[in-house]
PDB file of N, CA and C in Angstrom:
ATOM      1  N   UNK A   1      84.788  73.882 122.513  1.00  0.00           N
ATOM      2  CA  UNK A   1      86.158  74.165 122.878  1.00  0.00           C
ATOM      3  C   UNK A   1      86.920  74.623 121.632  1.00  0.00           C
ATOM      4  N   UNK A   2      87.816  75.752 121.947  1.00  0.00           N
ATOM      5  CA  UNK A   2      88.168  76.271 120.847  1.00  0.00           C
ATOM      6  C   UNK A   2      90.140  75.175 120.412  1.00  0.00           C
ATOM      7  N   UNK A   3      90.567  74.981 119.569  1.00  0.00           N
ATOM      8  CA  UNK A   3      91.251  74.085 119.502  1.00  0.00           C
ATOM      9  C   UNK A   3      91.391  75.031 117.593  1.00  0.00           C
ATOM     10  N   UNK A   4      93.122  74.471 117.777  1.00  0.00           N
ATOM     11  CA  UNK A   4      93.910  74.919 116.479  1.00  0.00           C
ATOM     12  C   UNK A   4      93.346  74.922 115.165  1.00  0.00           C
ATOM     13  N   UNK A   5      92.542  73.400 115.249  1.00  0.00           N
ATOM     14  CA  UNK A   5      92.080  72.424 114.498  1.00  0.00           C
ATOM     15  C   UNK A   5      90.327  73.480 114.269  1.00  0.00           C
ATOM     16  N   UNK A   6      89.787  74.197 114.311  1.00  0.00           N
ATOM     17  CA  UNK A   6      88.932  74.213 114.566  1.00  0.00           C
ATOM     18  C   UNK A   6      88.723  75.767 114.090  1.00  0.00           C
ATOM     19  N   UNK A   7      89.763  76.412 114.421  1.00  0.00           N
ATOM     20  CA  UNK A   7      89.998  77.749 113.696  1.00  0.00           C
ATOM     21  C   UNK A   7      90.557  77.596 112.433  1.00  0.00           C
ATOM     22  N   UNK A   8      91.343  76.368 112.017  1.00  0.00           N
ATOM     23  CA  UNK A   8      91.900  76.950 110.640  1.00  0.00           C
ATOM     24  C   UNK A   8      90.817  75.974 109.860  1.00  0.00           C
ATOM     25  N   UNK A   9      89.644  75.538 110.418  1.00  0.00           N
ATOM     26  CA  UNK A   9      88.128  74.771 109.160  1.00  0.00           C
ATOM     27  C   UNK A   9      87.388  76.292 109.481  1.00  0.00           C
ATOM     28  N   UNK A  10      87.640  76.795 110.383  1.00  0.00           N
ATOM     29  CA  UNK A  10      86.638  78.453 109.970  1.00  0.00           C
ATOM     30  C   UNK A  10      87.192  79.292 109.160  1.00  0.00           C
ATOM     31  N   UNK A  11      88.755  79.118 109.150  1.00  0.00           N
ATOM     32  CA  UNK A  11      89.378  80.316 108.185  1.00  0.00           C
ATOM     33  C   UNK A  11      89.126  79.816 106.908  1.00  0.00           C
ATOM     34  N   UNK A  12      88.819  78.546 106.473  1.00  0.00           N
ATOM     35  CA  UNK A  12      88.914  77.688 105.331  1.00  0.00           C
ATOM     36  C   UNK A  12      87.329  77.801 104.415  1.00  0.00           C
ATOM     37  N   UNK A  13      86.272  77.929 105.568  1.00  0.00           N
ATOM     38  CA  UNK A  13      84.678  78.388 105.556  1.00  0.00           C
ATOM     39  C   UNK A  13      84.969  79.975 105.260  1.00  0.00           C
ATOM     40  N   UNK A  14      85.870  80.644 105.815  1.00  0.00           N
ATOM     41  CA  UNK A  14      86.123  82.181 105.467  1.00  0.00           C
ATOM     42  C   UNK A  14      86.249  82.173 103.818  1.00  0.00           C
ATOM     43  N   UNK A  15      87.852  81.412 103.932  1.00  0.00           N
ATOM     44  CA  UNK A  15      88.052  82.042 102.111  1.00  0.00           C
ATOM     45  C   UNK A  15      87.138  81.606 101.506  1.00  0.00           C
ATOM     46  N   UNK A  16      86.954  80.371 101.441  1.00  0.00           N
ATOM     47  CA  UNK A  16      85.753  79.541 100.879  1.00  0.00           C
ATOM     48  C   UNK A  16      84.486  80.430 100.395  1.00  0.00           C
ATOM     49  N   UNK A  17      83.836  81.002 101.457  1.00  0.00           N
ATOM     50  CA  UNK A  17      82.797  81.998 101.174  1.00  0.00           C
ATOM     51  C   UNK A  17      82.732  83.547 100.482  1.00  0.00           C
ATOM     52  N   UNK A  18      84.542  83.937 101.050  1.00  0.00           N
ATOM     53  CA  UNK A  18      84.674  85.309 100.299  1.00  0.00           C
ATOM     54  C   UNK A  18      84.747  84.891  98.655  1.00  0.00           C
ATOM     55  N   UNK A  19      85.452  83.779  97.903  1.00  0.00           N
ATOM     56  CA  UNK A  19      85.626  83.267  97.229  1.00  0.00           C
ATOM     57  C   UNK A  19      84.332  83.219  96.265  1.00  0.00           C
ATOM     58  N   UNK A  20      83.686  82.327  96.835  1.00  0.00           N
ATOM     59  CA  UNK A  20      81.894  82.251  96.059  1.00  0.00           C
ATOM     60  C   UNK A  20      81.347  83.955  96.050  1.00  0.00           C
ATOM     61  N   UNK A  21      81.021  84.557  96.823  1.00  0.00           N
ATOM     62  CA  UNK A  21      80.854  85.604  97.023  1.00  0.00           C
ATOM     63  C   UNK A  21      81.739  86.548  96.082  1.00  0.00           C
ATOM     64  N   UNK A  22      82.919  86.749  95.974  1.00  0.00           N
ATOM     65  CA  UNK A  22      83.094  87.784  94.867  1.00  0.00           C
ATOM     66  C   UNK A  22      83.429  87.595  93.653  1.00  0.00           C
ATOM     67  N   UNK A  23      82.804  86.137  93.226  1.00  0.00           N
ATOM     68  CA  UNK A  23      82.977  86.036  92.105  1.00  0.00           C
ATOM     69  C   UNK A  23      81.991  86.344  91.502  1.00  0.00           C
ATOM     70  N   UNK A  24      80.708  86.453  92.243  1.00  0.00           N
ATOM     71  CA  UNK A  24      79.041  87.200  91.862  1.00  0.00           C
ATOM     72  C   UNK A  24      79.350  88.807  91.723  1.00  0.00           C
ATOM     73  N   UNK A  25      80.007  89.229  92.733  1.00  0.00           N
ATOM     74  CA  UNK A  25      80.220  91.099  93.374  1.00  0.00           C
ATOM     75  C   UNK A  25      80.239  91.784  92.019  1.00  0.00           C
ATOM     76  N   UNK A  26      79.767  92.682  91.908  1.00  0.00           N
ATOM     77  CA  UNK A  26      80.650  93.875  91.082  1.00  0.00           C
ATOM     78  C   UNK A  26      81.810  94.598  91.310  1.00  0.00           C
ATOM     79  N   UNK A  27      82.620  94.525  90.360  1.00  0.00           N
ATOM     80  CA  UNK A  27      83.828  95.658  90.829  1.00  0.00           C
ATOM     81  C   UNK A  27      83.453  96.865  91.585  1.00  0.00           C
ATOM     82  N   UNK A  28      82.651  97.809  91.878  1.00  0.00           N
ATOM     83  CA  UNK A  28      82.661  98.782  91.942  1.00  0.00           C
ATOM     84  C   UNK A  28      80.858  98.643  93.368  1.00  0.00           C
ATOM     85  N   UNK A  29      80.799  99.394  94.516  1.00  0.00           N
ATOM     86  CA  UNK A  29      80.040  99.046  95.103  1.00  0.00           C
ATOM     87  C   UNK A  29      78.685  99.446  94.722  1.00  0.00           C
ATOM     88  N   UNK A  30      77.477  98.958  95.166  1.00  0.00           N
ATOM     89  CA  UNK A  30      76.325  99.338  94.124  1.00  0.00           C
ATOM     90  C   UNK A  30      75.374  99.721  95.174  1.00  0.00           C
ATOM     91  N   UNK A  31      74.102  99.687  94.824  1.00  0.00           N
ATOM     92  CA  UNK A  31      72.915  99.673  95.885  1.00  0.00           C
ATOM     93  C   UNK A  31      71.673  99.725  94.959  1.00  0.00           C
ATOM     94  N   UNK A  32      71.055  98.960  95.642  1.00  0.00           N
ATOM     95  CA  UNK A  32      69.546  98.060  95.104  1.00  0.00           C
ATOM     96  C   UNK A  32      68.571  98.958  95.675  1.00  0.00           C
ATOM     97  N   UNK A  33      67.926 100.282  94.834  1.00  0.00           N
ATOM     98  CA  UNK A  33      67.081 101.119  95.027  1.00  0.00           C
ATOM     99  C   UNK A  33      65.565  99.995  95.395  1.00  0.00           C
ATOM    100  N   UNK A  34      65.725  99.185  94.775  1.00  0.00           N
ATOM    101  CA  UNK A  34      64.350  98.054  94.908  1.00  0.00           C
ATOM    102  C   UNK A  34      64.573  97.592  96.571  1.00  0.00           C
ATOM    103  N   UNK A  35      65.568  97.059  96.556  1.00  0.00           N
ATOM    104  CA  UNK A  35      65.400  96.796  98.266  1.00  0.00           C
ATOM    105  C   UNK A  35      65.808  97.477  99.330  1.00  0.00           C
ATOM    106  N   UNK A  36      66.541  98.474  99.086  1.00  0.00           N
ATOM    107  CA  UNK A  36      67.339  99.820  99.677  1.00  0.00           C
ATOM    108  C   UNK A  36      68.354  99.675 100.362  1.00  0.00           C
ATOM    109  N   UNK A  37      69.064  98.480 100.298  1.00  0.00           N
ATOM    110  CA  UNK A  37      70.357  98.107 100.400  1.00  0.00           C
ATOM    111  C   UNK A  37      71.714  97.952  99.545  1.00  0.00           C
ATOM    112  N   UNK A  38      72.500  98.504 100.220  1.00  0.00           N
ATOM    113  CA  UNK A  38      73.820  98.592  99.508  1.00  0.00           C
ATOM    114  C   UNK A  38      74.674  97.237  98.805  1.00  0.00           C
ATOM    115  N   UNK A  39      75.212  97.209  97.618  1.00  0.00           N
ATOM    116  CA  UNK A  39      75.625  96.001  97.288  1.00  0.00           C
ATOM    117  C   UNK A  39      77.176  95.885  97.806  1.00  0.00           C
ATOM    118  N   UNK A  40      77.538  95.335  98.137  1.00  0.00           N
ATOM    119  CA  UNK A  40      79.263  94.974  98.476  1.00  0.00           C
ATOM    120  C   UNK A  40      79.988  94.513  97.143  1.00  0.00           C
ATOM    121  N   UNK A  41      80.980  95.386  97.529  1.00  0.00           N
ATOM    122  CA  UNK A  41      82.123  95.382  96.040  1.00  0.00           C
ATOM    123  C   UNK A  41      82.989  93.818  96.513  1.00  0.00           C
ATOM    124  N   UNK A  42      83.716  93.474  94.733  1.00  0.00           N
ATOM    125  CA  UNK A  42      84.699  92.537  95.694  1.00  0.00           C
ATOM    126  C   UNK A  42      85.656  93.003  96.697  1.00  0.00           C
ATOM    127  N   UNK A  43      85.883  94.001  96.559  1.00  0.00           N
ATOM    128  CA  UNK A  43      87.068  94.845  97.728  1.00  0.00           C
ATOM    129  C   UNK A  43      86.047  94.735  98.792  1.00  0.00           C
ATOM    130  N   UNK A  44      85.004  95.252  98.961  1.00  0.00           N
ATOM    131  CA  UNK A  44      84.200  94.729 100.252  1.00  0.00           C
ATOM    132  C   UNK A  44      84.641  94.186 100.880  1.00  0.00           C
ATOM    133  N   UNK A  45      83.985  92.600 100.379  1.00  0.00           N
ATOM    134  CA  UNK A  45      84.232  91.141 100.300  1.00  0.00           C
ATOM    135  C   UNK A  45      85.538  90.860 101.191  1.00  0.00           C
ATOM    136  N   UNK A  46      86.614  91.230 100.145  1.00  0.00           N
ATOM    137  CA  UNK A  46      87.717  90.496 100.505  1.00  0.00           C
ATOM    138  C   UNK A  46      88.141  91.180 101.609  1.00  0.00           C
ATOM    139  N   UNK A  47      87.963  92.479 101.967  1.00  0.00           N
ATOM    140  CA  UNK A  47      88.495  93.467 103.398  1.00  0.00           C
ATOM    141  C   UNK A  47      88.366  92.557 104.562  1.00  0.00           C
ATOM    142  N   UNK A  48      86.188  92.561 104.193  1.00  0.00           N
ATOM    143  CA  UNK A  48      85.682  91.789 105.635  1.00  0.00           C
ATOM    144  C   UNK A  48      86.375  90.368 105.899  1.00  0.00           C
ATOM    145  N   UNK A  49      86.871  89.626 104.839  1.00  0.00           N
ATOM    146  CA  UNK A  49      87.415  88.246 105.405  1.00  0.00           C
ATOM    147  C   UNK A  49      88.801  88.269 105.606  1.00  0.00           C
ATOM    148  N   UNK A  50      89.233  89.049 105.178  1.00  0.00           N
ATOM    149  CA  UNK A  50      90.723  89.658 105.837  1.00  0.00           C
ATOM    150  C   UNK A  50      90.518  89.949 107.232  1.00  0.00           C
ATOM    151  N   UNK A  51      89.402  90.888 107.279  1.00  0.00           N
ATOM    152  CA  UNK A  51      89.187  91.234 108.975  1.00  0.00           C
ATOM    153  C   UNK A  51      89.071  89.698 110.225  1.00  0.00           C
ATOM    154  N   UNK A  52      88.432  89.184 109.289  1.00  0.00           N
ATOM    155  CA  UNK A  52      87.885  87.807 109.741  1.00  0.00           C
ATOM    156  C   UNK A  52      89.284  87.220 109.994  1.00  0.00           C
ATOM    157  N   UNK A  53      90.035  86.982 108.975  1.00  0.00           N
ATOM    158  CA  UNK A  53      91.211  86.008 109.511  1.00  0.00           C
ATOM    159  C   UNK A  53      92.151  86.427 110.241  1.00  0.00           C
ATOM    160  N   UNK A  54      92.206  87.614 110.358  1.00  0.00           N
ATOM    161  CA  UNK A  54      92.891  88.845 111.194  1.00  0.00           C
ATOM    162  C   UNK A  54      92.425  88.411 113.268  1.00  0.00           C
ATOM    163  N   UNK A  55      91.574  88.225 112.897  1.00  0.00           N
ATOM    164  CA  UNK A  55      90.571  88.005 114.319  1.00  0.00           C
ATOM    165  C   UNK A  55      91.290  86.527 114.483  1.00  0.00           C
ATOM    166  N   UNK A  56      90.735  85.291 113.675  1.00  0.00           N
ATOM    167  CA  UNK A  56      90.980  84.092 113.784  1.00  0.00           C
ATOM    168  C   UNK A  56      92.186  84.104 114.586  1.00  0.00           C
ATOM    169  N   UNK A  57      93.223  85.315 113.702  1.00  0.00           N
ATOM    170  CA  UNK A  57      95.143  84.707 114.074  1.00  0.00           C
ATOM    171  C   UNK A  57      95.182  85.237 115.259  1.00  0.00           C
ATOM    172  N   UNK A  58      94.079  86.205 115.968  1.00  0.00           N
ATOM    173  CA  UNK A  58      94.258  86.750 117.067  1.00  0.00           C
ATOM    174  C   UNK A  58      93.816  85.507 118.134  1.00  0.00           C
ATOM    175  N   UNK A  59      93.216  85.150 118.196  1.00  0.00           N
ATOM    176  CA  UNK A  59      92.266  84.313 118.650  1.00  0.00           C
ATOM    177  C   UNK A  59      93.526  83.230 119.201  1.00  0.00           C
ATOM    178  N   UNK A  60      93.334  82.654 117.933  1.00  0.00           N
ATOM    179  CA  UNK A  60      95.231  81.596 117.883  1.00  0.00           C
ATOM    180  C   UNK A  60      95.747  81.744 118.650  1.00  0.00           C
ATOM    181  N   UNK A  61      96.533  82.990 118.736  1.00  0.00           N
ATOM    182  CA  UNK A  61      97.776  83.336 119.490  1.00  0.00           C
ATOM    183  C   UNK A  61      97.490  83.571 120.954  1.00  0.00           C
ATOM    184  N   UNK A  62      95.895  83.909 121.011  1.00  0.00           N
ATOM    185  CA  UNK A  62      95.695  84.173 122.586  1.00  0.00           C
ATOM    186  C   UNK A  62      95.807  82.947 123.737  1.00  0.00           C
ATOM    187  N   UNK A  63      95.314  81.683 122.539  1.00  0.00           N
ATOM    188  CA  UNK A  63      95.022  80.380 123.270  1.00  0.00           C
ATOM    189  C   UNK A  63      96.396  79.791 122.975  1.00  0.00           C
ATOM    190  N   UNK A  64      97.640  80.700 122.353  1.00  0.00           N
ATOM    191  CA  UNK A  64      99.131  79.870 122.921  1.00  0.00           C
ATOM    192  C   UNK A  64      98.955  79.058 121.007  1.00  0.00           C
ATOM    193  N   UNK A  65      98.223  79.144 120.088  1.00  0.00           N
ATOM    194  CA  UNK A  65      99.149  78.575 119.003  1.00  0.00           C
ATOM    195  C   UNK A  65      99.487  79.447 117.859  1.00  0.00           C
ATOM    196  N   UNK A  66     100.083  78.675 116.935  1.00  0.00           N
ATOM    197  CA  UNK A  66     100.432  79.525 115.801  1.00  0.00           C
ATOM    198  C   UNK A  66      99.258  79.920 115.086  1.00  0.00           C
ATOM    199  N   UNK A  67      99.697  81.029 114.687  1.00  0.00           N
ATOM    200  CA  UNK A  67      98.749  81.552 113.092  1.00  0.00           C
ATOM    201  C   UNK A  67      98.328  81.364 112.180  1.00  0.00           C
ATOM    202  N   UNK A  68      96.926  81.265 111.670  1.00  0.00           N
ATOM    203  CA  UNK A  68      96.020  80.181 111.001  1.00  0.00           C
ATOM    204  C   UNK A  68      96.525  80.728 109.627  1.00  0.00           C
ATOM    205  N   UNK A  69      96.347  81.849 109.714  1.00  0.00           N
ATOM    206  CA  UNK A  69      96.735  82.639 108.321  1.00  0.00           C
ATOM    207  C   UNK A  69      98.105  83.327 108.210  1.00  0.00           C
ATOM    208  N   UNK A  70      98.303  83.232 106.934  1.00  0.00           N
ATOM    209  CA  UNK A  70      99.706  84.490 106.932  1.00  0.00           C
ATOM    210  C   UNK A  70      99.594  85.238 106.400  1.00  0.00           C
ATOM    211  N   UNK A  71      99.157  86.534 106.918  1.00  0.00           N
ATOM    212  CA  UNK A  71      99.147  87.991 106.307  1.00  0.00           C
ATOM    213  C   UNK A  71     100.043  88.180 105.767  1.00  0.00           C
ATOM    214  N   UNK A  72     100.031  88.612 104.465  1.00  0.00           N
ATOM    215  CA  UNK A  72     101.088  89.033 103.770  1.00  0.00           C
ATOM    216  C   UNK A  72     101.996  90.325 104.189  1.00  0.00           C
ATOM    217  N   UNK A  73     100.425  91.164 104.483  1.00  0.00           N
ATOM    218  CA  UNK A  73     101.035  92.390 104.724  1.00  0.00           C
ATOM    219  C   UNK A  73     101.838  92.757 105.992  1.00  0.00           C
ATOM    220  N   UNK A  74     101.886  91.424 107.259  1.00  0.00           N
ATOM    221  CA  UNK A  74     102.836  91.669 108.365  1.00  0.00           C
ATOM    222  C   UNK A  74     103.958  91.257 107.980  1.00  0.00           C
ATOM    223  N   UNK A  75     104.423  90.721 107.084  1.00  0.00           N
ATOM    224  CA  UNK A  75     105.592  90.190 107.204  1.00  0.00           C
ATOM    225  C   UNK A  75     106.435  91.367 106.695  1.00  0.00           C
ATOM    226  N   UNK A  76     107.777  91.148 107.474  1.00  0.00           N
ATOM    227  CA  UNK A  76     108.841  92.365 107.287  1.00  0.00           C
ATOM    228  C   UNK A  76     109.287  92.401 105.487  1.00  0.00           C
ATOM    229  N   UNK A  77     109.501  93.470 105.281  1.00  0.00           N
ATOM    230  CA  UNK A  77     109.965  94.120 103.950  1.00  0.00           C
ATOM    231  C   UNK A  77     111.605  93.899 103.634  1.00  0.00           C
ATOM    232  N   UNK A  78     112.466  92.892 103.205  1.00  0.00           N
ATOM    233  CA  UNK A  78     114.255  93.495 103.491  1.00  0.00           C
ATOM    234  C   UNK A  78     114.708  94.072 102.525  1.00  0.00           C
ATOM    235  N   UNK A  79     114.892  95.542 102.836  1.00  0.00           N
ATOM    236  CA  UNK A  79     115.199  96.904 101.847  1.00  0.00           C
ATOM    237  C   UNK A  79     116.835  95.845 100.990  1.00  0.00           C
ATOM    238  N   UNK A  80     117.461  95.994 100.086  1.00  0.00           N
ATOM    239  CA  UNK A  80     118.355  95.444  99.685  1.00  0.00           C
ATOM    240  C   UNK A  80     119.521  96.598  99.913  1.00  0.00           C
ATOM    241  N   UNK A  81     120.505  96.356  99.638  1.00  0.00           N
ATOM    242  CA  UNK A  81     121.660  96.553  99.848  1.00  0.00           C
ATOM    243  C   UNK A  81     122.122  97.863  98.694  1.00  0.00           C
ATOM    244  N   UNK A  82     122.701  99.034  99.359  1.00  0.00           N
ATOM    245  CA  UNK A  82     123.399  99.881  97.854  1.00  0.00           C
ATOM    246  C   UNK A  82     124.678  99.911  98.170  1.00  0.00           C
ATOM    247  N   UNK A  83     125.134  99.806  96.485  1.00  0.00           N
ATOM    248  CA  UNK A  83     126.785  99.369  96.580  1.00  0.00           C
ATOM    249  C   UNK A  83     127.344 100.436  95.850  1.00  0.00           C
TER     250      UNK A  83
END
């Protein structure tokens, strides 16, 4: 059963892992001619668990609660005032 409580220990397993994970990454994305797979940059990294908590807050809101995460980038901008 999905429950409030339960999405924000997965968003917590999210940062948690992007965290460990790009502190190994290279800046810049790579690929391992030896195994023929691409390496993930920290920008990678941090996109996909953005995507991830992006989903989570969707998830949230569908089952009626608040938002596990706070995107920075939704929140409104207030232009200031010219005098």
């Amino acid at each position: 059963m999905i429950t409030r409580n339960s999405l924000v220990k997965r968003a917590h397993n999210i940062l948690t892992e992007a965290m460990d994970k790009s502190m190994n990454a290279p800046v810049r994305r790579g690929y391992s001619r030896l195994a023929g797979v691409s390496i993930p940059s920290k920008r990678d990294i941090l996109a996909a668990a953005k995507t991830d908590l992006q989903t989570i807050n969707q998830v949230a809101e569908t089952f009626g609660f608040e938002p596990v995460w706070n995107d920075p980038d939704t929140e409104e901008v207030e232009l200031g005032t010219v005098d």
